[in-house]
N, C-alpha and C. Protein backbone atom coordinates (compact mmCIF):
# COMPACT_ATOMS: atom_id res chain seq x y z
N UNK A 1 -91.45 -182.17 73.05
CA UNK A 1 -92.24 -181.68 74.16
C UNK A 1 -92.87 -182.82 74.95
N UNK A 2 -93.16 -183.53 74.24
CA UNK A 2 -93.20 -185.18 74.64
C UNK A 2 -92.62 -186.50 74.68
N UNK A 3 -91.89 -186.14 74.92
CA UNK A 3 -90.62 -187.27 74.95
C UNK A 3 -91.56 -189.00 75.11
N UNK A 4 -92.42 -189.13 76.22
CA UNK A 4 -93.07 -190.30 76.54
C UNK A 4 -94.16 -190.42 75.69
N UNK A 5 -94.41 -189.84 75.03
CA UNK A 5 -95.91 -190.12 73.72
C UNK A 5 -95.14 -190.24 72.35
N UNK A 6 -95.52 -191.40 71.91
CA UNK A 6 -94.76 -191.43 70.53
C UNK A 6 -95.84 -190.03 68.89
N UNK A 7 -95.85 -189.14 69.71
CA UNK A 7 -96.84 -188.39 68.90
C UNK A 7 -96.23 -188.37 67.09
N UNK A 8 -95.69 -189.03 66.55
CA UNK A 8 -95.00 -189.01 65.57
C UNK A 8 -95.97 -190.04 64.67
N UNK A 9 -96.92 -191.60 65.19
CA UNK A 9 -97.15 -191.99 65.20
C UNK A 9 -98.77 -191.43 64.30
N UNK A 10 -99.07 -190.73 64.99
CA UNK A 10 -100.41 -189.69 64.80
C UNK A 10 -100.57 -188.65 63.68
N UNK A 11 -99.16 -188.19 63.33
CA UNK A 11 -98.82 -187.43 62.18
C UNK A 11 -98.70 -187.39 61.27
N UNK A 12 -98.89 -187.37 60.06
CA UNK A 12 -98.63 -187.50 58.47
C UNK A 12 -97.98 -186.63 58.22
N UNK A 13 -97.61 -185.59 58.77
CA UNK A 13 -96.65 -184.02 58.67
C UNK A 13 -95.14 -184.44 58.76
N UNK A 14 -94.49 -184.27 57.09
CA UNK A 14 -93.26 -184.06 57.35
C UNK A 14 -92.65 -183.26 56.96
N UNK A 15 -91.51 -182.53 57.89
CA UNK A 15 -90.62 -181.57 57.94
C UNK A 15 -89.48 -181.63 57.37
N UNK A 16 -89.07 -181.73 55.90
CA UNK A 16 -87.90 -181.67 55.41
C UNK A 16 -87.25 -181.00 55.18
N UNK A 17 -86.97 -180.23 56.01
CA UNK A 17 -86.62 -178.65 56.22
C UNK A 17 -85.21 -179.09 55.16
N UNK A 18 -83.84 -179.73 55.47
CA UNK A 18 -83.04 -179.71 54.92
C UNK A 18 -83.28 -179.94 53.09
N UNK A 19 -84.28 -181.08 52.59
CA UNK A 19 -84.28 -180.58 51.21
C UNK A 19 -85.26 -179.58 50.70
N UNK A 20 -85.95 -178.94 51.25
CA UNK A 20 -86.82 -178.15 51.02
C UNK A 20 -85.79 -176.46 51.02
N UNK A 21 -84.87 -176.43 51.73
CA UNK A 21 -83.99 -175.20 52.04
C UNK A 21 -83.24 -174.68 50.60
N UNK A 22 -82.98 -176.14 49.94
CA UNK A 22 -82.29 -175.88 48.57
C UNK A 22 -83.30 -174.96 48.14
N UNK A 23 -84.33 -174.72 47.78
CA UNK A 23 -85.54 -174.08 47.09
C UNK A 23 -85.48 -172.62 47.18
N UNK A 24 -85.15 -172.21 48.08
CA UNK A 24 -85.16 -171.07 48.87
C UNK A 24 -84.33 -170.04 48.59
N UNK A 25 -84.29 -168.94 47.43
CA UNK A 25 -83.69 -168.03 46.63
C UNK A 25 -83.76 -166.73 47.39
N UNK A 26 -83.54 -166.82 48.39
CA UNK A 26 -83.44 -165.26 49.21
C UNK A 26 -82.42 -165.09 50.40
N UNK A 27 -81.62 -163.86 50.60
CA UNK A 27 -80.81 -163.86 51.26
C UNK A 27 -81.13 -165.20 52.92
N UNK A 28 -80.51 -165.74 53.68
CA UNK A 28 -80.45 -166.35 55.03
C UNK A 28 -79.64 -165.80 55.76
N UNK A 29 -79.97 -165.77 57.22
CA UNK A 29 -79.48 -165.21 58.02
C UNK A 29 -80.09 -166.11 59.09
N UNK A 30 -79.05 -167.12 59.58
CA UNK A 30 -79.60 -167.98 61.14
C UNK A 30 -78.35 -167.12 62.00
N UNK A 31 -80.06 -166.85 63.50
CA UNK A 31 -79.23 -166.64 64.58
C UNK A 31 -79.47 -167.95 65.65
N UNK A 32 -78.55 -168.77 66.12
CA UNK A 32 -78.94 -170.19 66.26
C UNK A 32 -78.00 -170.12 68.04
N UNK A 33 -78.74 -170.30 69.10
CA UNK A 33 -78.42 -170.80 70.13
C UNK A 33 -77.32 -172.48 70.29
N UNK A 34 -76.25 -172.03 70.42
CA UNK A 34 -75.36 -173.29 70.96
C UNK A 34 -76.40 -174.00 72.03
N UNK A 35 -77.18 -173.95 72.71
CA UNK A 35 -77.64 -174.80 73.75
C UNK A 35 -78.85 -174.65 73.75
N UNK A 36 -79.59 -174.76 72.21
CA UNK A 36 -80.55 -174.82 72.03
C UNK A 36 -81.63 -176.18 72.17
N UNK A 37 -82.42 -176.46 73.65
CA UNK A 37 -82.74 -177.66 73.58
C UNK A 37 -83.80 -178.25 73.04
N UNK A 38 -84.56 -177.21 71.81
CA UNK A 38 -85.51 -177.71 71.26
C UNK A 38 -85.27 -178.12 69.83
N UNK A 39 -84.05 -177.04 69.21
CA UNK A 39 -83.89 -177.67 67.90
C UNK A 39 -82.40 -177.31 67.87
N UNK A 40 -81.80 -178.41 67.76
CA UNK A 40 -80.06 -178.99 67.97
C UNK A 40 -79.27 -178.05 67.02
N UNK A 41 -77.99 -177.36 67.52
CA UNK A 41 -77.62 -176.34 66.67
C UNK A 41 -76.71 -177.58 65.47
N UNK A 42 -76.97 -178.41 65.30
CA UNK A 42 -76.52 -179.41 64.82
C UNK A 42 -77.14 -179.41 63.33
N UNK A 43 -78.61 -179.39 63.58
CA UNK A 43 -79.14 -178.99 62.55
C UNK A 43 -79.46 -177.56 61.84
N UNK A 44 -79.62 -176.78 62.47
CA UNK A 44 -79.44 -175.31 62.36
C UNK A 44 -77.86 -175.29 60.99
N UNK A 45 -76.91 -175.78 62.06
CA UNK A 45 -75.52 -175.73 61.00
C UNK A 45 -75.55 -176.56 59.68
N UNK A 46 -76.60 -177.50 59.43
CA UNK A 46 -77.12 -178.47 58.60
C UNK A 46 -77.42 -177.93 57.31
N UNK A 47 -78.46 -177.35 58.48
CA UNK A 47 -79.76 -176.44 57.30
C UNK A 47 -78.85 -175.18 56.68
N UNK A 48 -78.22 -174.55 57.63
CA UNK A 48 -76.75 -173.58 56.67
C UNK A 48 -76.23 -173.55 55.25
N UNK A 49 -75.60 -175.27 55.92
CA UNK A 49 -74.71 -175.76 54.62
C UNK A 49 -75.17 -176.13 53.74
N UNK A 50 -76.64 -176.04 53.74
CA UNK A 50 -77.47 -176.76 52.23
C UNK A 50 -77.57 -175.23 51.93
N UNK A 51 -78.09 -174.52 52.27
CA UNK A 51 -78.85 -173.01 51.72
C UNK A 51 -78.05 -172.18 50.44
N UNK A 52 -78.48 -171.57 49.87
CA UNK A 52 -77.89 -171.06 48.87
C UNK A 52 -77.63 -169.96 49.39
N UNK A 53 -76.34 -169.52 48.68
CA UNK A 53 -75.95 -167.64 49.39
C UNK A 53 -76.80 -166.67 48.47
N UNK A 54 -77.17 -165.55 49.44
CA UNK A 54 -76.21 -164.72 49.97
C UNK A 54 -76.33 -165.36 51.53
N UNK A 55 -75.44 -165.62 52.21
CA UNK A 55 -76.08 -166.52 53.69
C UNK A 55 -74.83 -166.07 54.45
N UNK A 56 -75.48 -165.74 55.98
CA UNK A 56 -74.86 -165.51 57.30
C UNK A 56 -74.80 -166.82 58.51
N UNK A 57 -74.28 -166.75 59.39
CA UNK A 57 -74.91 -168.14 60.30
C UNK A 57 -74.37 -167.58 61.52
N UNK A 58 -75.08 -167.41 62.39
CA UNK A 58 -74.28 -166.48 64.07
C UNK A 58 -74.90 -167.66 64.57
N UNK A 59 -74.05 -168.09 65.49
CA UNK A 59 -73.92 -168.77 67.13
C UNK A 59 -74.10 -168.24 68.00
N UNK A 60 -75.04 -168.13 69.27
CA UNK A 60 -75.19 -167.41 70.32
C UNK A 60 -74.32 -168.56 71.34
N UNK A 61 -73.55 -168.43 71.64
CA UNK A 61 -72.60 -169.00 72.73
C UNK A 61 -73.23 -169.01 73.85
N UNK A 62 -73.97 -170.03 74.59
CA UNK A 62 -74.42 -170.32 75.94
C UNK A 62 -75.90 -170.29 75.67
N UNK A 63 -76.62 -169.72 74.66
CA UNK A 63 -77.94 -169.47 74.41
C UNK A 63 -79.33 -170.75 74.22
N UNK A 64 -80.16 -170.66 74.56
CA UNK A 64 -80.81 -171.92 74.23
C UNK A 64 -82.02 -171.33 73.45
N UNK A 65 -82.85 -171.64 73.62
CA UNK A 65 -84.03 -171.54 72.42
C UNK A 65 -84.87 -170.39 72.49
N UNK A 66 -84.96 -169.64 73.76
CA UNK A 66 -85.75 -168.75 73.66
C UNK A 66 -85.08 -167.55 74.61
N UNK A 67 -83.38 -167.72 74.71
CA UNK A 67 -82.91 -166.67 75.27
C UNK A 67 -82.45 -166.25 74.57
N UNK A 68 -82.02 -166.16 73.51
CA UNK A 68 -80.91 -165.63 72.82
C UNK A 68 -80.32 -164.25 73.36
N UNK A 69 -81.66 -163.32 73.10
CA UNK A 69 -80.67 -161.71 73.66
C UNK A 69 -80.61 -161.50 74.65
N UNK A 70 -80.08 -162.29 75.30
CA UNK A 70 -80.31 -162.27 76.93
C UNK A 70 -78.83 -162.86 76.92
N UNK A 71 -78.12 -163.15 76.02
CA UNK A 71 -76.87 -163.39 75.83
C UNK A 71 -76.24 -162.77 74.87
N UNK A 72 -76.33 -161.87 74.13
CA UNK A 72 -75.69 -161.49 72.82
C UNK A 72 -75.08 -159.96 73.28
N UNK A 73 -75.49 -159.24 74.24
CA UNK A 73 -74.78 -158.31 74.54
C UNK A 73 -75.02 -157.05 73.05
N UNK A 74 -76.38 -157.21 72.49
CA UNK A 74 -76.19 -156.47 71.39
C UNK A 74 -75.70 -156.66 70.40
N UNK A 75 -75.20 -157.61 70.06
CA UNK A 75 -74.41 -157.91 68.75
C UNK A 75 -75.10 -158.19 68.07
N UNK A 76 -76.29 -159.29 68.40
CA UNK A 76 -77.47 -159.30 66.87
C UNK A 76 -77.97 -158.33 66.47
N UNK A 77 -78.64 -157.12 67.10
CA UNK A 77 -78.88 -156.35 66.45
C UNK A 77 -77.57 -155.81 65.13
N UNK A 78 -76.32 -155.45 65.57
CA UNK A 78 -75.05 -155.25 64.65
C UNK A 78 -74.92 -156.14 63.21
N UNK A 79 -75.14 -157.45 63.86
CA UNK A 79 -75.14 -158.69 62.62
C UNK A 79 -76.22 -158.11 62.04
N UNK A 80 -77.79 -158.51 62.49
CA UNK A 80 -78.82 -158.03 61.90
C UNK A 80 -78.88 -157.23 60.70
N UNK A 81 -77.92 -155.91 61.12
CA UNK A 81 -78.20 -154.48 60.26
C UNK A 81 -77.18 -154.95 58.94
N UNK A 82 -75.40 -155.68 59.91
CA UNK A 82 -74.60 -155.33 58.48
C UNK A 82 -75.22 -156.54 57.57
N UNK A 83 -75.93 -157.81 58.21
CA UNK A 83 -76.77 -158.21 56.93
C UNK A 83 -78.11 -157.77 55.77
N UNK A 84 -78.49 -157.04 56.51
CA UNK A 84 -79.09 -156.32 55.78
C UNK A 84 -78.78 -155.34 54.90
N UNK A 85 -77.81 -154.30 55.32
CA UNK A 85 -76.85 -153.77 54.33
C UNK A 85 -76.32 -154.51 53.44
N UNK A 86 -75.56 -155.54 53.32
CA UNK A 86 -74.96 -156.22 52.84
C UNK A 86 -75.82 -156.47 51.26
N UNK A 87 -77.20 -157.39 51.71
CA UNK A 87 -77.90 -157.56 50.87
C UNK A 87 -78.93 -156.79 50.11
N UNK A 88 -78.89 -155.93 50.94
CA UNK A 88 -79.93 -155.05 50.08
C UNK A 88 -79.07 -153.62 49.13
């Protein structure tokens, strides 16, 4: 959000989302924007491949960070449900 402030500098907070994900014993389900410009579907697909199953991973094709259903045409809700069926 600040690209020109090294605010990283100021922080003692770290986010190890990727080894911290191993931990995590409950179904996953990422719905992850391809053109997401706040958090890179790069890592999204990251954080995936570490997670333990039962696990889903949807791509919103053209989507960025805070549009998603504004592109999905309804289909997350569909994913949504058959993951939930699935797992429960």
């Amino acid at each position: 959000m600040f690209p020109y402030i090294p605010i990283y500098l100021f922080s003692n907070t770290k986010f190890d989302s990727v080894k911290k994900i191993k931990n995590v014993n409950i179904p996953i389900l990422g719905i992850h924007g391809t053109r997401d410009e706040i958090v890179p579907i790069s890592l999204a697909e990251k954080l995936f491949n570490e997670a333990n199953a039962p696990k889903k991973f949807m791509p919103v094709y053209g989507a960025g960070h805070n549009d998603i259903y504004e592109w999905d045409n309804g289909v997350i809700f569909q994913v949504i449900a058959g993951f939930l069926k699935g797992v429960l």
